[in-house]
C-alpha atoms as a PDB file:
ATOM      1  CA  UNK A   1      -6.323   7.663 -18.664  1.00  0.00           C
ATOM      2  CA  UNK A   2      -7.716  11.052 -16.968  1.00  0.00           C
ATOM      3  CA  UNK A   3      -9.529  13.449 -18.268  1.00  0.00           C
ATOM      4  CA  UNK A   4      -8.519  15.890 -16.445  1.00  0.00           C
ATOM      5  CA  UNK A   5     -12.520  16.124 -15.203  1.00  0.00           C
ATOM      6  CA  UNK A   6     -12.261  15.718 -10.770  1.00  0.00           C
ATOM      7  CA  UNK A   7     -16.238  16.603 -10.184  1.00  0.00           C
ATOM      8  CA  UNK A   8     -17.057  12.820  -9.550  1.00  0.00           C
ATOM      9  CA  UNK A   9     -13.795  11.841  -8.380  1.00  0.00           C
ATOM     10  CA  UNK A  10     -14.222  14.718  -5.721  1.00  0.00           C
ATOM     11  CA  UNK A  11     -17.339  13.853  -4.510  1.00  0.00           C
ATOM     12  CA  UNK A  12     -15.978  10.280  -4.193  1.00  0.00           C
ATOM     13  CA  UNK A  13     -13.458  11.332  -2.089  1.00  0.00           C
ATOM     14  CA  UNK A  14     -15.905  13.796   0.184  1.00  0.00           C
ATOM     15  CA  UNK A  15     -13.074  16.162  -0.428  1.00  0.00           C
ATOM     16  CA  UNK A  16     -13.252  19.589  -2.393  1.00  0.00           C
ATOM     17  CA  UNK A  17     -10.156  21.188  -3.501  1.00  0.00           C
ATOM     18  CA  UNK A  18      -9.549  24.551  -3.262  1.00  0.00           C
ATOM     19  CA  UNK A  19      -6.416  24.528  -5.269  1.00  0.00           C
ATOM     20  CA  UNK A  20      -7.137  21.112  -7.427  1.00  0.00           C
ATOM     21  CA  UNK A  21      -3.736  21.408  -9.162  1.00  0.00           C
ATOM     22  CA  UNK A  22      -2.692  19.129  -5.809  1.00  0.00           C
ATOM     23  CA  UNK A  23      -5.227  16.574  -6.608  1.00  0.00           C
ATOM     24  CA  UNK A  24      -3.630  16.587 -10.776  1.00  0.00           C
ATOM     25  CA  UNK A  25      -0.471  15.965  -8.980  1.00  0.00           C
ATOM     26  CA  UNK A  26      -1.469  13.459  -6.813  1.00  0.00           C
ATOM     27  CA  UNK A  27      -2.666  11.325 -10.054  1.00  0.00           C
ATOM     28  CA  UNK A  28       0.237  11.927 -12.143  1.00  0.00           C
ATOM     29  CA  UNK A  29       2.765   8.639 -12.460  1.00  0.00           C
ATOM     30  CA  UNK A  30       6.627   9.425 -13.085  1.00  0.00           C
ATOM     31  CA  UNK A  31       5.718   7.612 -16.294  1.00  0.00           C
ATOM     32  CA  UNK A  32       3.608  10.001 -17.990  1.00  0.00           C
ATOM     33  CA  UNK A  33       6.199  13.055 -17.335  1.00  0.00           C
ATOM     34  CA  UNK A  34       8.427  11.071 -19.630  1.00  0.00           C
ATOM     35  CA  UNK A  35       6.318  11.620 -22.397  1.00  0.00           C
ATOM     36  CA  UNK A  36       4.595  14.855 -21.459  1.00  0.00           C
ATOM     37  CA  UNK A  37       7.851  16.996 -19.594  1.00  0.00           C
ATOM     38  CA  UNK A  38       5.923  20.041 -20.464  1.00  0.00           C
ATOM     39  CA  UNK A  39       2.805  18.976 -18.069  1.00  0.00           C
ATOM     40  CA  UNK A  40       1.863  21.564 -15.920  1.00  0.00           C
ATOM     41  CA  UNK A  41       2.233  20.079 -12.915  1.00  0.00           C
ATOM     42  CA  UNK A  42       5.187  17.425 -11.604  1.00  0.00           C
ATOM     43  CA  UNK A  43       4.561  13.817 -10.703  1.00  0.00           C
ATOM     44  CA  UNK A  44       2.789  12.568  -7.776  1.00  0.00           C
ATOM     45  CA  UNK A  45       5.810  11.140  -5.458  1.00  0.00           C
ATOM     46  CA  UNK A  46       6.658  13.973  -3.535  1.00  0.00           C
ATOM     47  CA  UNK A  47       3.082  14.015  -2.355  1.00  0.00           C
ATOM     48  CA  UNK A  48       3.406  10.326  -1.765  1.00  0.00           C
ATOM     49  CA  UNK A  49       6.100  10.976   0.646  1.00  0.00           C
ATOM     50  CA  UNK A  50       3.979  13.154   2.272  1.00  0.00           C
ATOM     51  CA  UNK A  51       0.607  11.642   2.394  1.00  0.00           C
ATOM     52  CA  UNK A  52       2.781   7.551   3.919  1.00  0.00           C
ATOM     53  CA  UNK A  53       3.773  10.245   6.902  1.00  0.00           C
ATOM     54  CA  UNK A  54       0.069  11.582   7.224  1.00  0.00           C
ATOM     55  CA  UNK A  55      -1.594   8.450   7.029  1.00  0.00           C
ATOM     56  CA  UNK A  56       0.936   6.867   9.483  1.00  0.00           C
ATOM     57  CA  UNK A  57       0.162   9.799  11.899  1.00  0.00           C
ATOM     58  CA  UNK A  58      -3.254   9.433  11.636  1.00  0.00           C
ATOM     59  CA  UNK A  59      -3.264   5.809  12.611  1.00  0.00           C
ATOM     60  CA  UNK A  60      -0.975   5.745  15.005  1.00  0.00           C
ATOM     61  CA  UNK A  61      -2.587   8.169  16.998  1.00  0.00           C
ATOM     62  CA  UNK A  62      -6.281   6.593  16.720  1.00  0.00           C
ATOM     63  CA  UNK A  63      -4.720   2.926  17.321  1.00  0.00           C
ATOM     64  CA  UNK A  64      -3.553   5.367  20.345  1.00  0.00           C
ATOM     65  CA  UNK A  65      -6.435   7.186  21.859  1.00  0.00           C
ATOM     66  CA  UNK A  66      -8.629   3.984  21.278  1.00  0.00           C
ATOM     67  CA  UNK A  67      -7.192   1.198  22.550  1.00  0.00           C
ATOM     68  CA  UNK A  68      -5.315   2.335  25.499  1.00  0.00           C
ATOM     69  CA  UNK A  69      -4.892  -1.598  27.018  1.00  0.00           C
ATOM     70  CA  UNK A  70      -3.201  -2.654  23.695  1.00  0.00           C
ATOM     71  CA  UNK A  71       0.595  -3.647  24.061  1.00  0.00           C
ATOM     72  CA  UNK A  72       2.496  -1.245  20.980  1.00  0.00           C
ATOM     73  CA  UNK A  73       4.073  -5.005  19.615  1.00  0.00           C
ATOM     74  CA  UNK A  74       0.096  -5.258  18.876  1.00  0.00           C
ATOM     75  CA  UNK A  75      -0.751  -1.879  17.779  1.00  0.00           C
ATOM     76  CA  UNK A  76       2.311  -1.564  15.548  1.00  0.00           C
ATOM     77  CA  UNK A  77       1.372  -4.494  13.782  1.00  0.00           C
ATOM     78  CA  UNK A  78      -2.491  -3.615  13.574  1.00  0.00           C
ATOM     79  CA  UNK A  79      -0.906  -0.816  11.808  1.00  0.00           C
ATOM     80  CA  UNK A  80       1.103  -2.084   9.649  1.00  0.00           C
ATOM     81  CA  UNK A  81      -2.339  -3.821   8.193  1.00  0.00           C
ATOM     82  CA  UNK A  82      -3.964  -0.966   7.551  1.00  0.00           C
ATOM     83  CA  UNK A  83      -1.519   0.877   5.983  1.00  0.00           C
ATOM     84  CA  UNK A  84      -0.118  -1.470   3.536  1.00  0.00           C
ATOM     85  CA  UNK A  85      -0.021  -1.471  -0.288  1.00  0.00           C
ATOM     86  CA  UNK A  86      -2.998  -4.209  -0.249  1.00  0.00           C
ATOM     87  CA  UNK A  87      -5.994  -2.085   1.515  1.00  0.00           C
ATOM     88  CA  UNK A  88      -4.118   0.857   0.084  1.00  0.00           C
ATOM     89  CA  UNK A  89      -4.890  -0.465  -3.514  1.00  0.00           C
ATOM     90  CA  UNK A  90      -8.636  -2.155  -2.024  1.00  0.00           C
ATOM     91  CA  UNK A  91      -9.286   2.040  -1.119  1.00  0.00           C
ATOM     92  CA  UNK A  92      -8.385   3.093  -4.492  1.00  0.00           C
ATOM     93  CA  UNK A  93     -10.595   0.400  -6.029  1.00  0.00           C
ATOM     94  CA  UNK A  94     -13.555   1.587  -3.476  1.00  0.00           C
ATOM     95  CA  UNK A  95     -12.701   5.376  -4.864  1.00  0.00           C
ATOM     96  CA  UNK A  96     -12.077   4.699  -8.569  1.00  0.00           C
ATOM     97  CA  UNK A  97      -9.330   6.366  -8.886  1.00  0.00           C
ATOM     98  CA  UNK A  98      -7.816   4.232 -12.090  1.00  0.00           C
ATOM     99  CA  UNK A  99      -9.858   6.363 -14.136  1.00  0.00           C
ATOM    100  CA  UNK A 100      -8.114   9.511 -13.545  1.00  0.00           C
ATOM    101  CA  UNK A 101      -4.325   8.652 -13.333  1.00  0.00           C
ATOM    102  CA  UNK A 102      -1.755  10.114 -15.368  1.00  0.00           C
ATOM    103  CA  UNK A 103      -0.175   6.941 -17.020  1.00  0.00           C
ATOM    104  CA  UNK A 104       2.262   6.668 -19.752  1.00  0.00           C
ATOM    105  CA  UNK A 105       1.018   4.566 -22.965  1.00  0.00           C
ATOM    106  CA  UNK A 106       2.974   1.777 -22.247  1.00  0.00           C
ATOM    107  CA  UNK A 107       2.332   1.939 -18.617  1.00  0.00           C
ATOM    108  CA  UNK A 108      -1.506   2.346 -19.100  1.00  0.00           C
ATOM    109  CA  UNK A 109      -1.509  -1.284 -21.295  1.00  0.00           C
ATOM    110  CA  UNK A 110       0.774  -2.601 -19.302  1.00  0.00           C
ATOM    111  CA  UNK A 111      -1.579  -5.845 -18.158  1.00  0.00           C
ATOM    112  CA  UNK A 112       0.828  -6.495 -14.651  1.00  0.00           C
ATOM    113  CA  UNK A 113      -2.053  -6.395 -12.007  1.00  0.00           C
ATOM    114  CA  UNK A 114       0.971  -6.562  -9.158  1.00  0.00           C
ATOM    115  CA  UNK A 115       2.254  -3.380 -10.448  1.00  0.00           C
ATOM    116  CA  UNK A 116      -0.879  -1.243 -11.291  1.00  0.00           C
ATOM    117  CA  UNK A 117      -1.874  -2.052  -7.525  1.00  0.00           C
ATOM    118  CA  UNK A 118       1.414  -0.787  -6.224  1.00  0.00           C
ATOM    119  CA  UNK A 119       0.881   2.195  -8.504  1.00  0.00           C
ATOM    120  CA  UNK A 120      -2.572   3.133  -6.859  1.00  0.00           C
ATOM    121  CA  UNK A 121      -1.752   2.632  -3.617  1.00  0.00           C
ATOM    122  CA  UNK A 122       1.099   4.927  -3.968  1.00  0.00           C
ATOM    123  CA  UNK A 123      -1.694   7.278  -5.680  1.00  0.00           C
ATOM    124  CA  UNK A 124      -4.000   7.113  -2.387  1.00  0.00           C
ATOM    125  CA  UNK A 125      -0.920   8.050  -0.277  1.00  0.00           C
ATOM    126  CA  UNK A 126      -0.636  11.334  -2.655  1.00  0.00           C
ATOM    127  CA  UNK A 127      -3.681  12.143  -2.547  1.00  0.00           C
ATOM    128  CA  UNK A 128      -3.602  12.058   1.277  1.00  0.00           C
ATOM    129  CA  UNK A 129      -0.554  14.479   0.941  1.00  0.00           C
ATOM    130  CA  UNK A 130      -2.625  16.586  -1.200  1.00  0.00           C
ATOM    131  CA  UNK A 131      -5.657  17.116   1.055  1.00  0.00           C
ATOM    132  CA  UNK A 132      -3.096  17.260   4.198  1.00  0.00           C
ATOM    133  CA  UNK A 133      -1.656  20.490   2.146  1.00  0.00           C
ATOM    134  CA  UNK A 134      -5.090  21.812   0.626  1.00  0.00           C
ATOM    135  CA  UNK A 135      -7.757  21.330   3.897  1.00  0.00           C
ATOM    136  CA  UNK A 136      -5.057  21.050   6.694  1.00  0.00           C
ATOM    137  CA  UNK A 137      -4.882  17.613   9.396  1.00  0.00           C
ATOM    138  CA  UNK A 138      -8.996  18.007   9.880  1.00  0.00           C
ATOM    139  CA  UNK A 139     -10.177  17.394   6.568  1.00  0.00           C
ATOM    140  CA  UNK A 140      -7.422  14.722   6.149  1.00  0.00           C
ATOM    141  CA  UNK A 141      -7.816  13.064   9.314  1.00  0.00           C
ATOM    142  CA  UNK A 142     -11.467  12.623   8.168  1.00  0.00           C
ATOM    143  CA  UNK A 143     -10.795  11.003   4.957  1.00  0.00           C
ATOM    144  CA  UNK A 144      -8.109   8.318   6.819  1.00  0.00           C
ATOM    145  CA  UNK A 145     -11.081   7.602   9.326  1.00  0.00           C
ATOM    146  CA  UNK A 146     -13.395   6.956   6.805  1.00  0.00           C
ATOM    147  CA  UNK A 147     -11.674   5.403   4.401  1.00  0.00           C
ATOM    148  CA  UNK A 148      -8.794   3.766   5.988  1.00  0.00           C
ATOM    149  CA  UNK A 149      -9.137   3.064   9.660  1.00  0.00           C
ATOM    150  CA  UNK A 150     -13.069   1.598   8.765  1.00  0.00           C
ATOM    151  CA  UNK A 151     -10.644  -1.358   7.878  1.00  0.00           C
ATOM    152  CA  UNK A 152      -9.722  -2.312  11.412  1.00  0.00           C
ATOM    153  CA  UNK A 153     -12.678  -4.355  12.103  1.00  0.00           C
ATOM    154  CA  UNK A 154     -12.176  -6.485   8.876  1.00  0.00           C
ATOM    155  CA  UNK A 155      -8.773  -7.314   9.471  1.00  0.00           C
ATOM    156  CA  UNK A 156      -9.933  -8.108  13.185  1.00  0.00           C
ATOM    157  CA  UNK A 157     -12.275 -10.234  11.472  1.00  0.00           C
ATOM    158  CA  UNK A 158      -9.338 -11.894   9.432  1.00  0.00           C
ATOM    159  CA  UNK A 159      -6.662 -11.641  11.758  1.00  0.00           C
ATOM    160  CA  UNK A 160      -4.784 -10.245   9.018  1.00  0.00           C
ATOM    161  CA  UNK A 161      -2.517  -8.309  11.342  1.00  0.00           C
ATOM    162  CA  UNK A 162      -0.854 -11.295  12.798  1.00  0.00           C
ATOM    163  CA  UNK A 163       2.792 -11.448  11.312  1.00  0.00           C
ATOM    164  CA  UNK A 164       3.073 -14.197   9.039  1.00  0.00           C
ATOM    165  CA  UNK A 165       6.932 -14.349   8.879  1.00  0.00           C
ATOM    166  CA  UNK A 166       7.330 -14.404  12.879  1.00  0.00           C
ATOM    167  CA  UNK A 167       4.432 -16.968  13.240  1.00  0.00           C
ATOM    168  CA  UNK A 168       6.271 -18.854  10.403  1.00  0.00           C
ATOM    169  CA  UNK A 169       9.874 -18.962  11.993  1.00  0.00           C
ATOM    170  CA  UNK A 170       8.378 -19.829  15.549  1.00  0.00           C
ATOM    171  CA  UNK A 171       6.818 -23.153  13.909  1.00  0.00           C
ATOM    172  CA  UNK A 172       9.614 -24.000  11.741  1.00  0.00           C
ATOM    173  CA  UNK A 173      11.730 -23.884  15.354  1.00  0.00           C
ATOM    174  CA  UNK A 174       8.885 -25.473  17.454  1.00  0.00           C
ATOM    175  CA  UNK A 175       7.780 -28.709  14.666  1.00  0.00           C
ATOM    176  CA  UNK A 176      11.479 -28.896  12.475  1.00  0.00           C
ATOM    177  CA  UNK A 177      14.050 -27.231  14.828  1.00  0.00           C
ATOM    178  CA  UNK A 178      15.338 -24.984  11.507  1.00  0.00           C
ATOM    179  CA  UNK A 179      15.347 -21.143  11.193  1.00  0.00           C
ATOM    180  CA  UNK A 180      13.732 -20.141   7.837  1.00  0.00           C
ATOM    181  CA  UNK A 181      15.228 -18.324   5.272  1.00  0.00           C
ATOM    182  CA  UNK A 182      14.622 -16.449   2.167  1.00  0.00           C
ATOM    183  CA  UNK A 183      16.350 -15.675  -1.068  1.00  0.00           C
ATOM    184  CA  UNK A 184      15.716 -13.334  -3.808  1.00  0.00           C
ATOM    185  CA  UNK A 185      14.228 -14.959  -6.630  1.00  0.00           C
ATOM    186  CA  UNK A 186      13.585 -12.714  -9.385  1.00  0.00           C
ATOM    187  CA  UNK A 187      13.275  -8.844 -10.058  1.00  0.00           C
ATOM    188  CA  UNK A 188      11.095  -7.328 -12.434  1.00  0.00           C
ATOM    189  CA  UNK A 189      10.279  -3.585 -13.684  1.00  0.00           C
ATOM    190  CA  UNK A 190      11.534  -0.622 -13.397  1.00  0.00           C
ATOM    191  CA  UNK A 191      12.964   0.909 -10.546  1.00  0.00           C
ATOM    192  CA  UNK A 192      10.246   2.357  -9.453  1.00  0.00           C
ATOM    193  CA  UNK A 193       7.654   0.118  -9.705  1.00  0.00           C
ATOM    194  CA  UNK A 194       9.985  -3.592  -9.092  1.00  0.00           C
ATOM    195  CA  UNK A 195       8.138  -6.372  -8.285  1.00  0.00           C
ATOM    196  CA  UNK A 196      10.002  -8.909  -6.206  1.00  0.00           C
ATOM    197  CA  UNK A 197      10.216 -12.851  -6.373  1.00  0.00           C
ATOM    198  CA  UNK A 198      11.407 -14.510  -3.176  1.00  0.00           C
ATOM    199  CA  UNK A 199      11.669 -18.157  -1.985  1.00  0.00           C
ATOM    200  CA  UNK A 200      11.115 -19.543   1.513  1.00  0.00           C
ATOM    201  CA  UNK A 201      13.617 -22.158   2.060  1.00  0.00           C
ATOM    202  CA  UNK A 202      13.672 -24.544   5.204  1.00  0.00           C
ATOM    203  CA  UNK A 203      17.514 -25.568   4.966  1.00  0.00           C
ATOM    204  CA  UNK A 204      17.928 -26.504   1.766  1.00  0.00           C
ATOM    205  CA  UNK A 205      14.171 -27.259   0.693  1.00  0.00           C
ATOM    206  CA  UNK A 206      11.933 -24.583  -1.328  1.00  0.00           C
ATOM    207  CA  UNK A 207       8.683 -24.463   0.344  1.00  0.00           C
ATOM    208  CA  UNK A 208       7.076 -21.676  -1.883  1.00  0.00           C
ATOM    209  CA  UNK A 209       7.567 -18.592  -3.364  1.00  0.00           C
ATOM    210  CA  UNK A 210       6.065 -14.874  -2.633  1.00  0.00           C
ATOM    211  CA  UNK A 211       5.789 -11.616  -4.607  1.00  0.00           C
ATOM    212  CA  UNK A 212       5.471  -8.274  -3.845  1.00  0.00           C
ATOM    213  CA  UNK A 213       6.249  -4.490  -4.454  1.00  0.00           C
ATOM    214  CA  UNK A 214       9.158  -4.734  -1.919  1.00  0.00           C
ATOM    215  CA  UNK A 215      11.307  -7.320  -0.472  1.00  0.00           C
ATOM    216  CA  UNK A 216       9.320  -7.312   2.445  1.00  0.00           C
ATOM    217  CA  UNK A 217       6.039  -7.547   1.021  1.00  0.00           C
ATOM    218  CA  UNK A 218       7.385 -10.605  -1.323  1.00  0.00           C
ATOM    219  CA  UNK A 219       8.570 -12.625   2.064  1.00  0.00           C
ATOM    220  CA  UNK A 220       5.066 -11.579   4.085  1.00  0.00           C
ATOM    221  CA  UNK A 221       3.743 -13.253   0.614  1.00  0.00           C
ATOM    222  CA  UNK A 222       5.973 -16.363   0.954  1.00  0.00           C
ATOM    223  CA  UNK A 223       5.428 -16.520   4.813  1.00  0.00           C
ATOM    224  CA  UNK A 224       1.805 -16.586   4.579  1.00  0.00           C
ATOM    225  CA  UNK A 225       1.701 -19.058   1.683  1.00  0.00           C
ATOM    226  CA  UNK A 226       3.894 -21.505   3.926  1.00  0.00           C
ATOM    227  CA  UNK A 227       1.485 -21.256   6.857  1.00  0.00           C
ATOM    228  CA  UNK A 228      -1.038 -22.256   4.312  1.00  0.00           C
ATOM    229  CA  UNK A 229       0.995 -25.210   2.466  1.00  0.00           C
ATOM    230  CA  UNK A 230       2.404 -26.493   5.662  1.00  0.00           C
ATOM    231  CA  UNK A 231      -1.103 -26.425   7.713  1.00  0.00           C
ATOM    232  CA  UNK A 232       0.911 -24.421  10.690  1.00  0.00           C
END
């Protein structure tokens, strides 16, 4: 739970606020309004909003400018690697920015490590938002170089970008002849913080099952778990 202290977290960032009510924001989950709806400041998913646009911009335009031979099918998905909840929540980890959220009682014991990663990534894109609004695009562009785009060469390294549900389906065709398909397993949480079950079926046959923070996410999870299990 914060303190309400953002000396170390600032330094952490490499960021100093000149109006650090945007940085309170940006830690505040909808949660913790529902037991404090007289806290000064609102919670942090406006911001959010703000900072997935930001970051997106950010990337985008390096991925751009720096690899000018790359096909976009390529660069979209190189992309979508960095700028998912996963190294989203891996940043937050690196920053320590647990400490200092805003969390309702039940939300701060709440032992679901799938959803307090979805929380803090959501967190990092606020806080983007927030230094986007407080230092303007060079200060922010700055933080997403350091702290984001530094993650290119280790998904490289991991070939983490490559789209598990596409390189899934093309096997299935190419070693069984059948089209994958998923189906919604389970839903769990609150609306805004569901975590998703979903199963990978070929015809009729469960291969495995995937999780995540969206739909999406959950199949990626599924998809990647079939490669795995099916030694594709």
């Amino acid at each position: 739970m914060s303190t309400g202290d953002f000396t170390k977290l600032q330094k952490r960032l490499g960021v100093k606020f000149a109006d650090e009510k945007l940085l309170k924001q940006a830690l505040v989950h909808r949660s913790y309004l529902n037991e404090h709806p007289d806290f000064v400041v609102g919670h942090n998913e406006r911001l959010e909003f703000l900072g997935d646009a930001v970051l997106e911009i950010i990337v985008t335009e390096f991925l751009y400018l720096n690899f000018s031979d790359t096909p976009e099918g390529e660069l979209t998905n190189w992309r979508a690697s960095l700028v998912n909840a996963k190294i989203l929540y891996k940043i937050a980890a690196e920053l320590e920015i647990e400490e200092n959220l805003y969390l309702s009682k039940g939300e701060a014991q709440d032992k679901n490590k799938k959803s307090r990663q979805f929380i803090l990534a959501n967190a990092v894109e606020a806080i983007i938002g927030a230094i986007y609004l407080d230092q303007g695009m060079p200060a922010v562009k700055n933080f997403v170089i350091k702290n984001v785009v530094s993650k290119l060469d280790d998904i490289f390294a991991n070939q983490s970008y490559l789209d598990p549900k596409s390189h899934f389906q093309e096997k299935a065709q190419e070693v069984k002849g059948i089209t994958p398909h998923y189906q919604i397993l389970d839903e769990v949480g609150p609306d805004h913080a569901k975590i998703f079950t979903v199963g990978l079926y070929l015809g009729e046959d469960l291969i495995t099952t995937g999780t995540g923070s969206s739909k999406q996410e959950a199949q990626v999870d599924a998809a990647a778990k079939g490669l795995k299990k099916m030694a594709w």
